[in-house]
PDB file of N, CA and C in Angstrom:
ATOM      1  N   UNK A   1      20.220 -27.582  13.824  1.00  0.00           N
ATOM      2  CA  UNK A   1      19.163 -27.489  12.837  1.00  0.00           C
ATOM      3  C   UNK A   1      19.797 -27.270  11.462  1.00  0.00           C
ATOM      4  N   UNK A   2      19.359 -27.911  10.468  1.00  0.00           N
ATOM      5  CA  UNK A   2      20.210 -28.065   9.347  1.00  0.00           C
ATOM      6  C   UNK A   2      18.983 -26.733   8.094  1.00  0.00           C
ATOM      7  N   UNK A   3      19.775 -26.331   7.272  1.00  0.00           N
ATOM      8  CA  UNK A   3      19.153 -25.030   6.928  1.00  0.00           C
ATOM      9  C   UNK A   3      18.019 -26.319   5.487  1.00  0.00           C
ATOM     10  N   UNK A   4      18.346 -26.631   4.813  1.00  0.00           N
ATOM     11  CA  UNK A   4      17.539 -27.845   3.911  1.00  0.00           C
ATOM     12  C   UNK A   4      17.058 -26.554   3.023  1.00  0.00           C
ATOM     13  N   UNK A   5      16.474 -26.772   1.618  1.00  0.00           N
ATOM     14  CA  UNK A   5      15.814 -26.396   0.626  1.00  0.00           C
ATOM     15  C   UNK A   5      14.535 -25.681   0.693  1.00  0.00           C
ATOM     16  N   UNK A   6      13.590 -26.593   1.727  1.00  0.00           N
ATOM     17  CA  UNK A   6      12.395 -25.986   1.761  1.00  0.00           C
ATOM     18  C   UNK A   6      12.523 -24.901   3.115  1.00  0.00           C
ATOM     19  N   UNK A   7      13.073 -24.817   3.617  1.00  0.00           N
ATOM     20  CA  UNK A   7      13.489 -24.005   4.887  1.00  0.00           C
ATOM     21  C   UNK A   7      13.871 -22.776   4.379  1.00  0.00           C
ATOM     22  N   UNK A   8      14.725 -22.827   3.178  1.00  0.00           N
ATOM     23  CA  UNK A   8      15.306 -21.505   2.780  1.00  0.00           C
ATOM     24  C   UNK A   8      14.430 -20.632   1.977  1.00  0.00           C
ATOM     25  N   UNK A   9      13.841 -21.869   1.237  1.00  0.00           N
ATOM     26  CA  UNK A   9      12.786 -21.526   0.047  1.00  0.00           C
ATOM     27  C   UNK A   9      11.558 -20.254   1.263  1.00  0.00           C
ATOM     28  N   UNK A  10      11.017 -21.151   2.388  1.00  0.00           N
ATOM     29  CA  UNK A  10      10.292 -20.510   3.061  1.00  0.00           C
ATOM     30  C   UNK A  10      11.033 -19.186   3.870  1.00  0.00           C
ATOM     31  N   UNK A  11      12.117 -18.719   4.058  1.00  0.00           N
ATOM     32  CA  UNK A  11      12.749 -17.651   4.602  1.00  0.00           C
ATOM     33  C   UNK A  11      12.812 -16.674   3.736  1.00  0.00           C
ATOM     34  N   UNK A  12      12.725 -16.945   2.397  1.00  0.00           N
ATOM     35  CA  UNK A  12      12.991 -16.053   1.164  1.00  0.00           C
ATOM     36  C   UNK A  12      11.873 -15.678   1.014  1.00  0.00           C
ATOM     37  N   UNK A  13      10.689 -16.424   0.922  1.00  0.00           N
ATOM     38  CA  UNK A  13       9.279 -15.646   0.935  1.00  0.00           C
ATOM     39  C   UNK A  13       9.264 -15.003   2.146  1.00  0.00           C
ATOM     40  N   UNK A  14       9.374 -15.155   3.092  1.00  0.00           N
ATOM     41  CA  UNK A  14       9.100 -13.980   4.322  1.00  0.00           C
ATOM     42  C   UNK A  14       9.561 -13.357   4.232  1.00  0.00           C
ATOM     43  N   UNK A  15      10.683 -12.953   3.980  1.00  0.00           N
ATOM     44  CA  UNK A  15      11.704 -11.728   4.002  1.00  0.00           C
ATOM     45  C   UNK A  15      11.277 -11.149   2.765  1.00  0.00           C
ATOM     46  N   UNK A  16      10.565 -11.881   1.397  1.00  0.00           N
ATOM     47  CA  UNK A  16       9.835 -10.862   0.496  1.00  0.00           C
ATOM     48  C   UNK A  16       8.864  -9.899   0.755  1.00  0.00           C
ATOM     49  N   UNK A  17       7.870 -11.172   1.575  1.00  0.00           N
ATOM     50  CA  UNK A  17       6.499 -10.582   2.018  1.00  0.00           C
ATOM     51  C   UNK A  17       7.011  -8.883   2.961  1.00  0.00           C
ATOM     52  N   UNK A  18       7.946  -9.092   4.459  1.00  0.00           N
ATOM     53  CA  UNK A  18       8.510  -8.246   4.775  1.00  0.00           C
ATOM     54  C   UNK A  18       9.032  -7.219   4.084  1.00  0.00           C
ATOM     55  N   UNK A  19       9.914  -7.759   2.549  1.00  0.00           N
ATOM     56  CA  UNK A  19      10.359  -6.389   1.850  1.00  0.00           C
ATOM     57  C   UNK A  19       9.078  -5.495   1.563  1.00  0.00           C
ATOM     58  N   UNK A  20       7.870  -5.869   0.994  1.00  0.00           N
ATOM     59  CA  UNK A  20       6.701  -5.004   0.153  1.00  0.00           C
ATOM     60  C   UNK A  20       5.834  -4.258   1.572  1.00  0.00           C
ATOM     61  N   UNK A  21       5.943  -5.390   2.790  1.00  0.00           N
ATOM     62  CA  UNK A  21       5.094  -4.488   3.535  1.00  0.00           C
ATOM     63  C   UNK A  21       5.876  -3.332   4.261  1.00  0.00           C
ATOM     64  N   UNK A  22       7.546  -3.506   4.543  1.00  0.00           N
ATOM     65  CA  UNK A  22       7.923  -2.036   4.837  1.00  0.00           C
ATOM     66  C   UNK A  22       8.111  -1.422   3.385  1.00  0.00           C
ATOM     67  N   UNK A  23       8.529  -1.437   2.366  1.00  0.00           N
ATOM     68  CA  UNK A  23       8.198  -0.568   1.227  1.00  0.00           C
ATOM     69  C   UNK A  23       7.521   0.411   1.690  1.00  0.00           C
ATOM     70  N   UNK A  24       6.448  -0.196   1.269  1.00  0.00           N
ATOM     71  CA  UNK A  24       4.902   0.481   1.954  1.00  0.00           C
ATOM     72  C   UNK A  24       4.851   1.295   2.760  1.00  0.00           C
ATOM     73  N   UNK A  25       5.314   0.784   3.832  1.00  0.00           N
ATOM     74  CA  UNK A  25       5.119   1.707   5.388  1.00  0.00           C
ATOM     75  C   UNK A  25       6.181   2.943   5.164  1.00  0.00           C
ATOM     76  N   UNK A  26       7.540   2.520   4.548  1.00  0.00           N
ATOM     77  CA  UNK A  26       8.384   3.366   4.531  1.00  0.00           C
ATOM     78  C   UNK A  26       8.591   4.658   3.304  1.00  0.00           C
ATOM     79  N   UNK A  27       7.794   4.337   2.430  1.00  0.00           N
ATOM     80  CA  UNK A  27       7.180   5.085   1.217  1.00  0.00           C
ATOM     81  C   UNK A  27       8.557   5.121   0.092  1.00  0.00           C
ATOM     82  N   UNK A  28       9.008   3.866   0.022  1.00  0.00           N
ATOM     83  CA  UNK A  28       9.684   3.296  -0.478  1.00  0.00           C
ATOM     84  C   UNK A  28       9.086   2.442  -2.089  1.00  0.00           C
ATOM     85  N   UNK A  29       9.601   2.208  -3.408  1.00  0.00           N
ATOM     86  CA  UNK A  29       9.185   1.814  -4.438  1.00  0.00           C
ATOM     87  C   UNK A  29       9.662   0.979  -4.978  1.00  0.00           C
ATOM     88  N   UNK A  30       9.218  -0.422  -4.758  1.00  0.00           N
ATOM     89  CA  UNK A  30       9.723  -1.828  -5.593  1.00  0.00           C
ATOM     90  C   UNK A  30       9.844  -1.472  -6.748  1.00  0.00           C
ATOM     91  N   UNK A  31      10.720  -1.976  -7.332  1.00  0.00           N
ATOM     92  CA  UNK A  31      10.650  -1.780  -8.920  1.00  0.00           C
ATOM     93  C   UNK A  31      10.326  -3.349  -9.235  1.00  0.00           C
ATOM     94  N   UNK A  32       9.692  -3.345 -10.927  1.00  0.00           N
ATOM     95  CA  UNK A  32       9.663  -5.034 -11.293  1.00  0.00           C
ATOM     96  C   UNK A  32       7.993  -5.113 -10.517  1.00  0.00           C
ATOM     97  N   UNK A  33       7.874  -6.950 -10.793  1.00  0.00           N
ATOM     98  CA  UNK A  33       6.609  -7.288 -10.444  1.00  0.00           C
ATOM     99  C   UNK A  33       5.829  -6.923  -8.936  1.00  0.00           C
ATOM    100  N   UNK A  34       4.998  -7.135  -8.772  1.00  0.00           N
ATOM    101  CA  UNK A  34       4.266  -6.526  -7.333  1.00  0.00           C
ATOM    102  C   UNK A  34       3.983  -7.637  -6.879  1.00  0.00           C
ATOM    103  N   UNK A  35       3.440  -8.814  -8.010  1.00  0.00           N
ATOM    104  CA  UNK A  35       3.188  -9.804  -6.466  1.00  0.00           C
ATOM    105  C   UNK A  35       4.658 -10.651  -6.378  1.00  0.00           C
ATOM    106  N   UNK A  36       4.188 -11.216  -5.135  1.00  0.00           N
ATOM    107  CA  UNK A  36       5.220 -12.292  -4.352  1.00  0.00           C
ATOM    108  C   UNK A  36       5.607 -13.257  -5.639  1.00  0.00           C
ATOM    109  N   UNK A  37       4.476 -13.992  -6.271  1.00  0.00           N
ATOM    110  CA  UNK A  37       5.161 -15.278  -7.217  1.00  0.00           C
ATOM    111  C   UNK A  37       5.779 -15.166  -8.379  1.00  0.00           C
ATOM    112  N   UNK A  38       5.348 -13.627  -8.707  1.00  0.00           N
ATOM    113  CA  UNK A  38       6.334 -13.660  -9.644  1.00  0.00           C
ATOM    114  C   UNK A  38       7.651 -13.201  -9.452  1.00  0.00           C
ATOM    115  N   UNK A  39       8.000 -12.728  -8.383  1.00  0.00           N
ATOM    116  CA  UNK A  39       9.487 -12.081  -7.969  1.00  0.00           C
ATOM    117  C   UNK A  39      10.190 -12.844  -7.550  1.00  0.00           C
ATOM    118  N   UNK A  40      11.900 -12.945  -7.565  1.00  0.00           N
ATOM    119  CA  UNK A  40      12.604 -13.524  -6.984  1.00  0.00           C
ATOM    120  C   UNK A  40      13.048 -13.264  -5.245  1.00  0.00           C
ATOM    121  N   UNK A  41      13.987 -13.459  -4.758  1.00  0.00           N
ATOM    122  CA  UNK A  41      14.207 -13.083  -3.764  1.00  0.00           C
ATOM    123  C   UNK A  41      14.960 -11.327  -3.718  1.00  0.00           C
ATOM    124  N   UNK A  42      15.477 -11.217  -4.928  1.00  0.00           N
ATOM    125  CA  UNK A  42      16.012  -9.994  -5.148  1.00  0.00           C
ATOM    126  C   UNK A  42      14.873  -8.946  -5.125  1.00  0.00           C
ATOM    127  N   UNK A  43      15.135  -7.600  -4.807  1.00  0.00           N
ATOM    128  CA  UNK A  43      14.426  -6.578  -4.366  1.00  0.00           C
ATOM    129  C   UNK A  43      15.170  -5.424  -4.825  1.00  0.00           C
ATOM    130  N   UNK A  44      14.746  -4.175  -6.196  1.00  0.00           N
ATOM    131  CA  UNK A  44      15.393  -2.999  -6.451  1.00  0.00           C
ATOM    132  C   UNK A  44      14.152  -1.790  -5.946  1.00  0.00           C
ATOM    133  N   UNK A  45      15.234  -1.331  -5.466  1.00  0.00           N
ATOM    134  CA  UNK A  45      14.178  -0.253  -4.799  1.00  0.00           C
ATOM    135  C   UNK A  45      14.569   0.819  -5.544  1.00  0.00           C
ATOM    136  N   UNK A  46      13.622   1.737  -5.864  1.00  0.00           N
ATOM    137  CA  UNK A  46      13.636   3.070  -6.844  1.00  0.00           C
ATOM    138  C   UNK A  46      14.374   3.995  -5.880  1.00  0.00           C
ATOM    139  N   UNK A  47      15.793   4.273  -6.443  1.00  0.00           N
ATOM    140  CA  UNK A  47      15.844   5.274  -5.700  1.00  0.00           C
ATOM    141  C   UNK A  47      16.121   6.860  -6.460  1.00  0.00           C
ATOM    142  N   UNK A  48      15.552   6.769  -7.278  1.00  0.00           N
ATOM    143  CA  UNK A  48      15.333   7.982  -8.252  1.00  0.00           C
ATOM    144  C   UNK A  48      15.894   8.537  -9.074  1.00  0.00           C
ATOM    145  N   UNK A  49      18.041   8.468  -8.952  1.00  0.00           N
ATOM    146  CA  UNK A  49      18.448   8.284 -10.046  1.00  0.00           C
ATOM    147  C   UNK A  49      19.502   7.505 -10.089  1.00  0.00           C
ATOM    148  N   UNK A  50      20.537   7.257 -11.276  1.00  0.00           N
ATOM    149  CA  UNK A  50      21.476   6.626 -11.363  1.00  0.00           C
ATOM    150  C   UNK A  50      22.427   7.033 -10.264  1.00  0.00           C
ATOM    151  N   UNK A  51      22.777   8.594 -10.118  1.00  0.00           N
ATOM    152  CA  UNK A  51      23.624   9.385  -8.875  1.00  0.00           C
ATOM    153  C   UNK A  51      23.156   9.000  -7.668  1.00  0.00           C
ATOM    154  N   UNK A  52      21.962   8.864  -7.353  1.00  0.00           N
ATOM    155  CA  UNK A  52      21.052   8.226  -6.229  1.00  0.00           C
ATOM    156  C   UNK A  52      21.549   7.255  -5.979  1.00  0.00           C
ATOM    157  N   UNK A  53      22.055   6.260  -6.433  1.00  0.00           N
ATOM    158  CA  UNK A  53      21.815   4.812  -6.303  1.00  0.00           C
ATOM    159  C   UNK A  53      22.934   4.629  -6.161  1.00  0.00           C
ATOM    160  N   UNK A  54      24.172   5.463  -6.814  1.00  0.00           N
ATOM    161  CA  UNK A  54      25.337   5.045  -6.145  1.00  0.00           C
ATOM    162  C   UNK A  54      25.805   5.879  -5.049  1.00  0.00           C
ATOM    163  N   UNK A  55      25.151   6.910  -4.949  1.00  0.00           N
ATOM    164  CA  UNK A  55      25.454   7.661  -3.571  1.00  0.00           C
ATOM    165  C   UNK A  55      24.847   7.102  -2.689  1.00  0.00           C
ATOM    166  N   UNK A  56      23.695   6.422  -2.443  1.00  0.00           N
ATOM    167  CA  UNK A  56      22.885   5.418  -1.861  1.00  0.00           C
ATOM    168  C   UNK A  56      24.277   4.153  -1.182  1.00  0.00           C
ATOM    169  N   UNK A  57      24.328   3.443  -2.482  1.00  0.00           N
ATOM    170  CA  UNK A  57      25.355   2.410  -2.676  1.00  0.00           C
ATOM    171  C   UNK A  57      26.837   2.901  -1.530  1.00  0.00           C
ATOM    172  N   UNK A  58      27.296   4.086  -1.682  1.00  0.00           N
ATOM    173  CA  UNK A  58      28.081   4.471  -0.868  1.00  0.00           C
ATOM    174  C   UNK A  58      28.191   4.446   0.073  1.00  0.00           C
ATOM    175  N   UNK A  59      27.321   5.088   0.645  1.00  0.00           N
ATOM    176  CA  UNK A  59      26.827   5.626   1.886  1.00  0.00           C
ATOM    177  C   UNK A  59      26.457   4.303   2.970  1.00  0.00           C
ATOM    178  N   UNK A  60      25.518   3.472   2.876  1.00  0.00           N
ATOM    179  CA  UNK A  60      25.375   1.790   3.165  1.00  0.00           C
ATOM    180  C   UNK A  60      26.540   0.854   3.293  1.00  0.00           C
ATOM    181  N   UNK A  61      27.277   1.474   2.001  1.00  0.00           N
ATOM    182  CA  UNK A  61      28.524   0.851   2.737  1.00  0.00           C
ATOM    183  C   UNK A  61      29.584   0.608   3.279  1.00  0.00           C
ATOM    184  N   UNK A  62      29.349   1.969   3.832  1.00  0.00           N
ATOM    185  CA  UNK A  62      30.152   2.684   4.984  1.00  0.00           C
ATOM    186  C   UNK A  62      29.404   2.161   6.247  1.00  0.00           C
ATOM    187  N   UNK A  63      28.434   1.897   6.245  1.00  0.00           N
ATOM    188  CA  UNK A  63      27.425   1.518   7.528  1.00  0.00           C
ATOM    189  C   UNK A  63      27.331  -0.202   7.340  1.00  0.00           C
ATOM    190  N   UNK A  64      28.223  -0.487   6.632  1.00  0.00           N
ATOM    191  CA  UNK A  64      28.330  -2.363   6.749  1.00  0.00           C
ATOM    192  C   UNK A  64      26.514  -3.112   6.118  1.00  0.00           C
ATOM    193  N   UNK A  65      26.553  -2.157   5.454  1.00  0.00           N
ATOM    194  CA  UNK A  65      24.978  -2.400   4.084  1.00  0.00           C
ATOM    195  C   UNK A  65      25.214  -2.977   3.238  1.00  0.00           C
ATOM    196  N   UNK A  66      25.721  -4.478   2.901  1.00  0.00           N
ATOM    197  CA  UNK A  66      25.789  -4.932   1.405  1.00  0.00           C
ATOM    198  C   UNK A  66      24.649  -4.200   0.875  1.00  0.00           C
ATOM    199  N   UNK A  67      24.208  -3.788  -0.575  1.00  0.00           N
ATOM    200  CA  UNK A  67      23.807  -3.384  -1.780  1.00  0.00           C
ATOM    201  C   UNK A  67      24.281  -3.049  -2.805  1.00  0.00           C
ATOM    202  N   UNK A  68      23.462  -2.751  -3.982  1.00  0.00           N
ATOM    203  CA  UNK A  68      24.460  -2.784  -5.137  1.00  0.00           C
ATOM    204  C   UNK A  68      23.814  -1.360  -5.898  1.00  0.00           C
ATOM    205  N   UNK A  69      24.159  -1.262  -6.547  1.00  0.00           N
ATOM    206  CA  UNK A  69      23.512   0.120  -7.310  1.00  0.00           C
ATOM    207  C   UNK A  69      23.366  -0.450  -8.949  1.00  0.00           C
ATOM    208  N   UNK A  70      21.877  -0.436  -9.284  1.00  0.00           N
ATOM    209  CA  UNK A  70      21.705  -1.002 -10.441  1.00  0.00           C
ATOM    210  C   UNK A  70      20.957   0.140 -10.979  1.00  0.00           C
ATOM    211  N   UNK A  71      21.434   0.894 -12.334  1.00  0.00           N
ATOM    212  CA  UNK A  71      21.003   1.753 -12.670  1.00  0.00           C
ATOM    213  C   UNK A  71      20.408   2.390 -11.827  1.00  0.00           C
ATOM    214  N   UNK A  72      19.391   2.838 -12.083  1.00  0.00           N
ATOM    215  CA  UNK A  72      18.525   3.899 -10.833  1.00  0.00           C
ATOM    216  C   UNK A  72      17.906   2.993  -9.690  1.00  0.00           C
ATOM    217  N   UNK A  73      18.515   2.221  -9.451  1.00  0.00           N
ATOM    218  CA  UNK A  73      17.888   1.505  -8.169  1.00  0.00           C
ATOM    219  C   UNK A  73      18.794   0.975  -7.262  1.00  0.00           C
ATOM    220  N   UNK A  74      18.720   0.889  -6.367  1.00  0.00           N
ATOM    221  CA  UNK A  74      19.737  -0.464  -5.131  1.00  0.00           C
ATOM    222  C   UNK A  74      18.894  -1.540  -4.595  1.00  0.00           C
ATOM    223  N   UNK A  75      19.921  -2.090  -5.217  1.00  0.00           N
ATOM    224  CA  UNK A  75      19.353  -3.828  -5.222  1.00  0.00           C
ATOM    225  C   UNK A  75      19.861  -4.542  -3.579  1.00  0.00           C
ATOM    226  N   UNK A  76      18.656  -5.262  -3.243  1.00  0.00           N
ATOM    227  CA  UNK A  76      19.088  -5.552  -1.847  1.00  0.00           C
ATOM    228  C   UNK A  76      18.846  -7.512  -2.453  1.00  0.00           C
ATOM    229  N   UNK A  77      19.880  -8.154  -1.844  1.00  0.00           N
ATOM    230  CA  UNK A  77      20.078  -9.439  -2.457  1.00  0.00           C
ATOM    231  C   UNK A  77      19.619 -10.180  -0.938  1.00  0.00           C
ATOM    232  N   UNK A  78      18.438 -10.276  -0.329  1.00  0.00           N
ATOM    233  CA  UNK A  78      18.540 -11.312   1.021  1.00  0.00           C
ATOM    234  C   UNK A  78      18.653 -13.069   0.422  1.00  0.00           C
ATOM    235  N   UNK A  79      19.450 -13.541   1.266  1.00  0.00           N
ATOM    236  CA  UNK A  79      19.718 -14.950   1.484  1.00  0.00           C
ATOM    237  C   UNK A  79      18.686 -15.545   2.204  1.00  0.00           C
ATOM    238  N   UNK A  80      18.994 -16.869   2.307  1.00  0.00           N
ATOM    239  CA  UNK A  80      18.127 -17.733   3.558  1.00  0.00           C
ATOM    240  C   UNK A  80      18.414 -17.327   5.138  1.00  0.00           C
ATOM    241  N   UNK A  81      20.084 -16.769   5.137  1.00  0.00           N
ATOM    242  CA  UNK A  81      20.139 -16.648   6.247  1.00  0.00           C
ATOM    243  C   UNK A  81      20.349 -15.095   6.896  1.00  0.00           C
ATOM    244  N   UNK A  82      19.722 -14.547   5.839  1.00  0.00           N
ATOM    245  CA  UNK A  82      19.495 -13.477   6.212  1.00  0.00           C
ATOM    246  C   UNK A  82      18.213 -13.153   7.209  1.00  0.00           C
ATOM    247  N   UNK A  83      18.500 -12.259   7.921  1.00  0.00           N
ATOM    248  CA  UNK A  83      17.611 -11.679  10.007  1.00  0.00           C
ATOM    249  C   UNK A  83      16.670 -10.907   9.055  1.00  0.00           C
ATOM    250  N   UNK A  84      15.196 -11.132   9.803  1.00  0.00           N
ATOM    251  CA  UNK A  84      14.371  -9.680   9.646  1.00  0.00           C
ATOM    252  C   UNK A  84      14.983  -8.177   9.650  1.00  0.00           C
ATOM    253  N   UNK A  85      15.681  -8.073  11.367  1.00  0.00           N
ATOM    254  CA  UNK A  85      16.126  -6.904  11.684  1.00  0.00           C
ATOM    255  C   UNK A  85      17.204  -6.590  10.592  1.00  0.00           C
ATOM    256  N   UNK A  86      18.203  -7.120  10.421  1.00  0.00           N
ATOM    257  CA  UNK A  86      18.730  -6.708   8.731  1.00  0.00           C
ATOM    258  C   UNK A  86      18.262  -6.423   7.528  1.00  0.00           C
ATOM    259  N   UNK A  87      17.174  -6.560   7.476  1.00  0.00           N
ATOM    260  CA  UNK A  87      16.207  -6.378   6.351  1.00  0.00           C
ATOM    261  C   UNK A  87      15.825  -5.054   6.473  1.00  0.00           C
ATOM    262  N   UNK A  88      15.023  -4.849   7.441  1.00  0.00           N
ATOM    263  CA  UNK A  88      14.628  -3.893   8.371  1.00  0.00           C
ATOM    264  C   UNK A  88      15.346  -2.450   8.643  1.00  0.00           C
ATOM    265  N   UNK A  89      16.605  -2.981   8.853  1.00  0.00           N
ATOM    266  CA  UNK A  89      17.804  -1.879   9.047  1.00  0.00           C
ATOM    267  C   UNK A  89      17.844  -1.259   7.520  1.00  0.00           C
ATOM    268  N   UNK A  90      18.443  -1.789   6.693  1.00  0.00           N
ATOM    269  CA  UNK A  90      18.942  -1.683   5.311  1.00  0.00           C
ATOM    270  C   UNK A  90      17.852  -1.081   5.154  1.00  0.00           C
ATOM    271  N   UNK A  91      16.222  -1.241   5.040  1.00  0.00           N
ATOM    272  CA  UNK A  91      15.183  -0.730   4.425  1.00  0.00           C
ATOM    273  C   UNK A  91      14.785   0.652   4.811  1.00  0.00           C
ATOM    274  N   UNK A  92      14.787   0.417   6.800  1.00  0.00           N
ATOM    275  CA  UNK A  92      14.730   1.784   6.900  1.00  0.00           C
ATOM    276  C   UNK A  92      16.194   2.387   6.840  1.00  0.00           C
ATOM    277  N   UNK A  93      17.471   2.830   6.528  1.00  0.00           N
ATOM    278  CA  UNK A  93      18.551   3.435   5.838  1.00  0.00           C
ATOM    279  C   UNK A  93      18.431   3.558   4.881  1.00  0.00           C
ATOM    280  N   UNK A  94      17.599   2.575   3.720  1.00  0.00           N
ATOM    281  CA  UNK A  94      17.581   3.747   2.424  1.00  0.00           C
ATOM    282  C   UNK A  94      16.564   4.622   2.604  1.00  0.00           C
ATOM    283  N   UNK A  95      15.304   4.456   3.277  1.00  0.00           N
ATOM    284  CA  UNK A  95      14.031   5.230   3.404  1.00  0.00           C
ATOM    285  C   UNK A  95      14.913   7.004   4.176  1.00  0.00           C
ATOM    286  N   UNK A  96      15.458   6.615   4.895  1.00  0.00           N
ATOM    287  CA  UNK A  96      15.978   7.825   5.787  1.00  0.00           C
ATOM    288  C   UNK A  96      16.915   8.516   4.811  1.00  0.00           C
ATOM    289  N   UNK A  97      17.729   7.717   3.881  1.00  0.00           N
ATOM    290  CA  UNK A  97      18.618   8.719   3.066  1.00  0.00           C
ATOM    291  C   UNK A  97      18.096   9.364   2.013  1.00  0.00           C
ATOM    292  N   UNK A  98      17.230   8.611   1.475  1.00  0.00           N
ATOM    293  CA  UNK A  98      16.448   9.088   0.106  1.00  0.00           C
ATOM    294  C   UNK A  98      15.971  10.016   0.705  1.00  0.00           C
ATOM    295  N   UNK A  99      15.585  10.780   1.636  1.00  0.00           N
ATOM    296  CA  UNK A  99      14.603  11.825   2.421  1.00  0.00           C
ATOM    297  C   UNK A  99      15.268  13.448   2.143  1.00  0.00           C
TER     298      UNK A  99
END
């Protein structure tokens, strides 16, 4: 199966839609626009401060978590071929550390 344009295009919206609805569940805070069309595939999650975000940043990637620490947030970058359950993982690990 060949990955093609509109294939990826459609994996990047699911894995958005997925980022906002665990947000949500996980009491977690998008930063940037709220709906889907105006956002990219990129996702910064509030994590409250600049020290946050790279102790965040640390910590993830010791546990094999690409993220990045952007000012007060960690930025989660999913691809096309990026898994739900990776999404999932990463989302609930920052929800559990920020705690």
């Amino acid at each position: 199966m060949t990955a093609g344009v509109e294939r990826i295009r459609k994996q990047l919206e699911h894995l958005s839609e997925l980022a906002y609805r665990l947000a949500s569940q996980l009491g977690l805070c998008i930063l940037g626009p709220q709906h889907l069309q105006d956002k990219g595939a990129t996702k910064a999650i509030d994590a409250g401060s600049r020290e946050n975000a790279h102790r965040l940043e640390e910590e993830l990637h010791h546990r094999s978590v690409v993220v990045s620490a952007r000012s007060n947030a960690i930025r989660l970058a999913p691809h096309g071929f990026t898994r739900e359950d990776e999404l999932e993982q990463a989302m609930s690990l920052i929800a559990a550390l920020l705690k």
